[in-house]
Structure formats: structure tokens, C-alpha cells
Protein backbone atom coordinates (compact mmCIF):
# COMPACT_ATOMS: atom_id res chain seq x y z
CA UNK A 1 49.14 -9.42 -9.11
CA UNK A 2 50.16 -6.24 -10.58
CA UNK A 3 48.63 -2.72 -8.71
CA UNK A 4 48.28 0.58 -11.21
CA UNK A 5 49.07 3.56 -9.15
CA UNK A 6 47.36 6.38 -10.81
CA UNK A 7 49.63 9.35 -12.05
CA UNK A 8 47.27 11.57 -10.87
CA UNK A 9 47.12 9.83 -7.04
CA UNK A 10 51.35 9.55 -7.53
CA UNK A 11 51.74 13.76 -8.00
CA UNK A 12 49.02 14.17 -5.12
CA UNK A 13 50.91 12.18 -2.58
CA UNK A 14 54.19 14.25 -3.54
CA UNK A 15 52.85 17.66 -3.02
CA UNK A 16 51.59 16.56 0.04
CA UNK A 17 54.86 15.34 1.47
CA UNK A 18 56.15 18.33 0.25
CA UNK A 19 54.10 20.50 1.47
CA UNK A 20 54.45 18.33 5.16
CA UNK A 21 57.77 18.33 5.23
CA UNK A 22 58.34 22.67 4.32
CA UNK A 23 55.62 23.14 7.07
CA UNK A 24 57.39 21.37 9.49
CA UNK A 25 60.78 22.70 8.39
CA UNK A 26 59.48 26.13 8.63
CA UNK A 27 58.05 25.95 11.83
CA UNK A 28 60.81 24.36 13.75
CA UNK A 29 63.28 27.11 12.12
CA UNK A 30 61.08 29.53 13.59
CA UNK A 31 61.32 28.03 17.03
CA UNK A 32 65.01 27.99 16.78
CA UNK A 33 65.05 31.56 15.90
CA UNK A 34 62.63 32.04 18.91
CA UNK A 35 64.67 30.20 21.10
CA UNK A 36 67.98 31.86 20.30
CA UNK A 37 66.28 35.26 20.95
CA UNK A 38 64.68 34.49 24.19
CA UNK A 39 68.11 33.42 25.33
CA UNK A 40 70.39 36.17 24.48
CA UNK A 41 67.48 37.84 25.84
CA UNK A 42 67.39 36.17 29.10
CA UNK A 43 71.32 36.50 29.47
CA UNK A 44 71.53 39.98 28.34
CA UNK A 45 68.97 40.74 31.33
CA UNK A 46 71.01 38.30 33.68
CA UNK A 47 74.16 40.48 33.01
CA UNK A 48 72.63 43.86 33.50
CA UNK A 49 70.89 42.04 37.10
CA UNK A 50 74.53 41.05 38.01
CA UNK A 51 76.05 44.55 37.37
CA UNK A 52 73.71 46.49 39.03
CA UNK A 53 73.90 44.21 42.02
CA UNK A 54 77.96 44.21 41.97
CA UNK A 55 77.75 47.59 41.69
CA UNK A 56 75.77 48.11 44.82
CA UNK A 57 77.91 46.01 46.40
CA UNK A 58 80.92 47.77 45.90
CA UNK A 59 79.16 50.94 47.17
CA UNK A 60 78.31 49.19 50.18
CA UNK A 61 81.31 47.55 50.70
CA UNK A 62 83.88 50.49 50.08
CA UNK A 63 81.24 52.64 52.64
CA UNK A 64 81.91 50.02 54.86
CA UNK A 65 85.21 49.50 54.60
CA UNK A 66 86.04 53.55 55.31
CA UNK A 67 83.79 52.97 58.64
CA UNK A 68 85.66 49.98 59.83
CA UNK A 69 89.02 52.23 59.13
CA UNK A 70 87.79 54.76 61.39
CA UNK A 71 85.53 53.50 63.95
CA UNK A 72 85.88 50.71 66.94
CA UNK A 73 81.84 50.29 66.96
CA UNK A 74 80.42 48.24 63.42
CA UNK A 75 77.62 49.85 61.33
CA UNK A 76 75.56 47.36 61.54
CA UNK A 77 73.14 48.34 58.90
CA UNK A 78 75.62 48.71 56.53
CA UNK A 79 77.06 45.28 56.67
CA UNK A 80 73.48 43.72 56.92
CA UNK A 81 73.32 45.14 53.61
CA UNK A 82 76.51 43.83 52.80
CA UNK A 83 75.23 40.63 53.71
CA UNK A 84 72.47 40.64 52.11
CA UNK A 85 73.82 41.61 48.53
CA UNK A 86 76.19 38.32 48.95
CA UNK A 87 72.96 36.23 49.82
CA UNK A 88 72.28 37.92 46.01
CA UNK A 89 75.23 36.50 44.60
CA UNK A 90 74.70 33.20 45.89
CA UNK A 91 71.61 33.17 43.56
CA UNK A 92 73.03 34.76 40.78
CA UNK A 93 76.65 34.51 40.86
CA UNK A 94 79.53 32.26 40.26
CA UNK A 95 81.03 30.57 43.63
CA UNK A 96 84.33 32.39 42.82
CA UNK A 97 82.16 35.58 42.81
CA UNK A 98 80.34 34.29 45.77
CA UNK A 99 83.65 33.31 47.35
CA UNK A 100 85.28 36.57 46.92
CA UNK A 101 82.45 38.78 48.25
CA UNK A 102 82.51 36.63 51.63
CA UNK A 103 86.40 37.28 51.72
CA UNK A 104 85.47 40.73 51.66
CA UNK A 105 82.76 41.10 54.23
CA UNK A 106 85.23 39.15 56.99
CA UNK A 107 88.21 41.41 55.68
CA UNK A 108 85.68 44.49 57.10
CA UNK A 109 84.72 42.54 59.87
CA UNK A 110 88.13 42.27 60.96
CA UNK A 111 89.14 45.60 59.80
CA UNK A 112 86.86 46.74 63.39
CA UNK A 113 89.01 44.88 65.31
CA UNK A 114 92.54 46.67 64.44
CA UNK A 115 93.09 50.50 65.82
CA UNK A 116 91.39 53.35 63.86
CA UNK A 117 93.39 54.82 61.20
CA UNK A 118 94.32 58.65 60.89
CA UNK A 119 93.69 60.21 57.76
CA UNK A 120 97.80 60.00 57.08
CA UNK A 121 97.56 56.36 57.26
CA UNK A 122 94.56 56.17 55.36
CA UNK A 123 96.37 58.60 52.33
CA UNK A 124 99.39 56.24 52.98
CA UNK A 125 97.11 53.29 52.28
CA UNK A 126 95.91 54.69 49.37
CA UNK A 127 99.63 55.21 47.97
CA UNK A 128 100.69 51.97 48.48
CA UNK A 129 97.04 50.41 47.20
CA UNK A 130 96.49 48.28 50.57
CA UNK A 131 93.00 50.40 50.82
CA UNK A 132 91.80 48.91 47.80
CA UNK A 133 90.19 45.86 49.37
CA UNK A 134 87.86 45.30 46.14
CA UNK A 135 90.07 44.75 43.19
CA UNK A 136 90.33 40.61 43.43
CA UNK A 137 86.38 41.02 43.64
CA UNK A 138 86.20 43.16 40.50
CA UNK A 139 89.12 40.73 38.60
CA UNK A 140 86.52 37.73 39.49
CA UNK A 141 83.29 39.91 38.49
CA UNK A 142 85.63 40.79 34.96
CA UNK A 143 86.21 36.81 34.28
CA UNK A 144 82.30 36.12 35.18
CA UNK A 145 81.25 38.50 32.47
CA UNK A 146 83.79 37.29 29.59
CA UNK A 147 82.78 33.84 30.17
CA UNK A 148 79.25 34.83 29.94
CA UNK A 149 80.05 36.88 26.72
CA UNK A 150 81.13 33.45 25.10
CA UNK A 151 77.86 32.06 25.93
CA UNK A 152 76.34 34.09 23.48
């Protein structure tokens, strides 16, 4: 048995696969495009969170550091908010970031348990670069952010 399709019903059926199959190809470019955006978004606000919080704790920790050079008794405020900007990183950060910052908060810790420095030892520490406690942290921070700028 032999079924005539008519021409008409054949052209019909076309445009509407065609029309199907542009729809759907439209809309899922769009979500692409959507979802690209949202994520360079997203990371663009992660980075500017993670600067602003290494920033602060390079404040804090440099402040604390110049206490712990000159005084027997800890400011304890200061390295609770030490402390708490590394609880921070463990949310946000890398563990090499992480890692780094607790190096640094038990470098001051133990810097309170060596004799005050005079201000000549201090400017001789600053000569020789043995003040500047922060640069592996900032190194680390410097490789976090170029291996988030190849995410993008």
C-alpha cells in the first residue's frame, strides 16, 4: 500500500522543525551568554572580596607585627582580628593563602616572646628586609590572583 503525503502537509512539517529547532538554538545561546556573564561576574566580585580582605589583613598584620617588636604584653585585639581575617581566608582563599597567613600570625606570636627592639634595630631590620614579614604572603596572594585571571 502506497501513502500520498501531501506537498502542502510536507512544507508544513519543515517550517515547523525549523522553526523548533532556531527557537531552541536561540534560547540555549542566550543561556550560555547568561551564564558566561553571571560568572565573570561572580569572579570579578570574588576577586575584589579577596583584595579587600588581604588588604585588611596586611594592615592588621604589619600593626601587629610593629607591637610585638616593641612590647612584652600582646594586643590582644589586634591579633583577634588577625585571627579572624584568616578564619576569612579559610572561606575564601586558597590553602597556600590560608597556609601562609597562619605562618604569619605564629611568626607575631612569637615575635612577643623575643626582647623588644630599639628603633636602631628596627631601622637595621628594615635595611636588611628581615622586618618585612609579609612578602611570601603577598607572592602567594600574587599567584592566587593570576590563576584566577586564567579562569576567565
Amino acid at each position: 500500500m502506497i501513502v500520498l503525503i501531501n506537498p502542502s502537509v510536507v512544507s508544513a512539517l519543515a517550517a515547523l522543525a525549523g522553526a523548533t529547532i532556531g527557537g531552541l538554538t536561540s534560547v540555549l545561546a542566550s543561556w550560555l551568554g547568561q551564564h558566561a556573564q553571571a560568572r565573570a561576574h561572580w569572579l570579578a566580585q570574588d576577586k575584589v572580596r579577596r583584595q579587600e580582605l588581604y588588604k585588611e589583613y596586611i594592615e592588621a598584620a604589619s600593626k601587629c607585627n610593629i607591637h610585638a617588636l616593641q612590647h612584652d604584653e600582646p594586643d590582644i585585639p589586634g591579633l583577634v582580628e588577625l585571627y579572624a581575617k584568616v578564619g576569612r581566608m579559610r572561606i575564601l582563599s586558597s590553602p597556600k593563602v590560608v597556609e601562609s597567613a597562619e605562618l604569619i600570625a605564629r611568626r607575631i606570636l612569637d615575635t612577643y616572646l623575643v626582647p623588644n627592639k630599639t628603633f636602631l634595630e628596627l631601622r637595621d631590620m628594615t635595611n636588611n628586609g628581615s622586618i618585612d614579614l609579609l612578602r611570601e604572603f603577598t607572592e602567594t596572594c600574587r599567584a592566587e590572583f593570576e590563576s584566577l585571571r586564567a579562569q576567565f
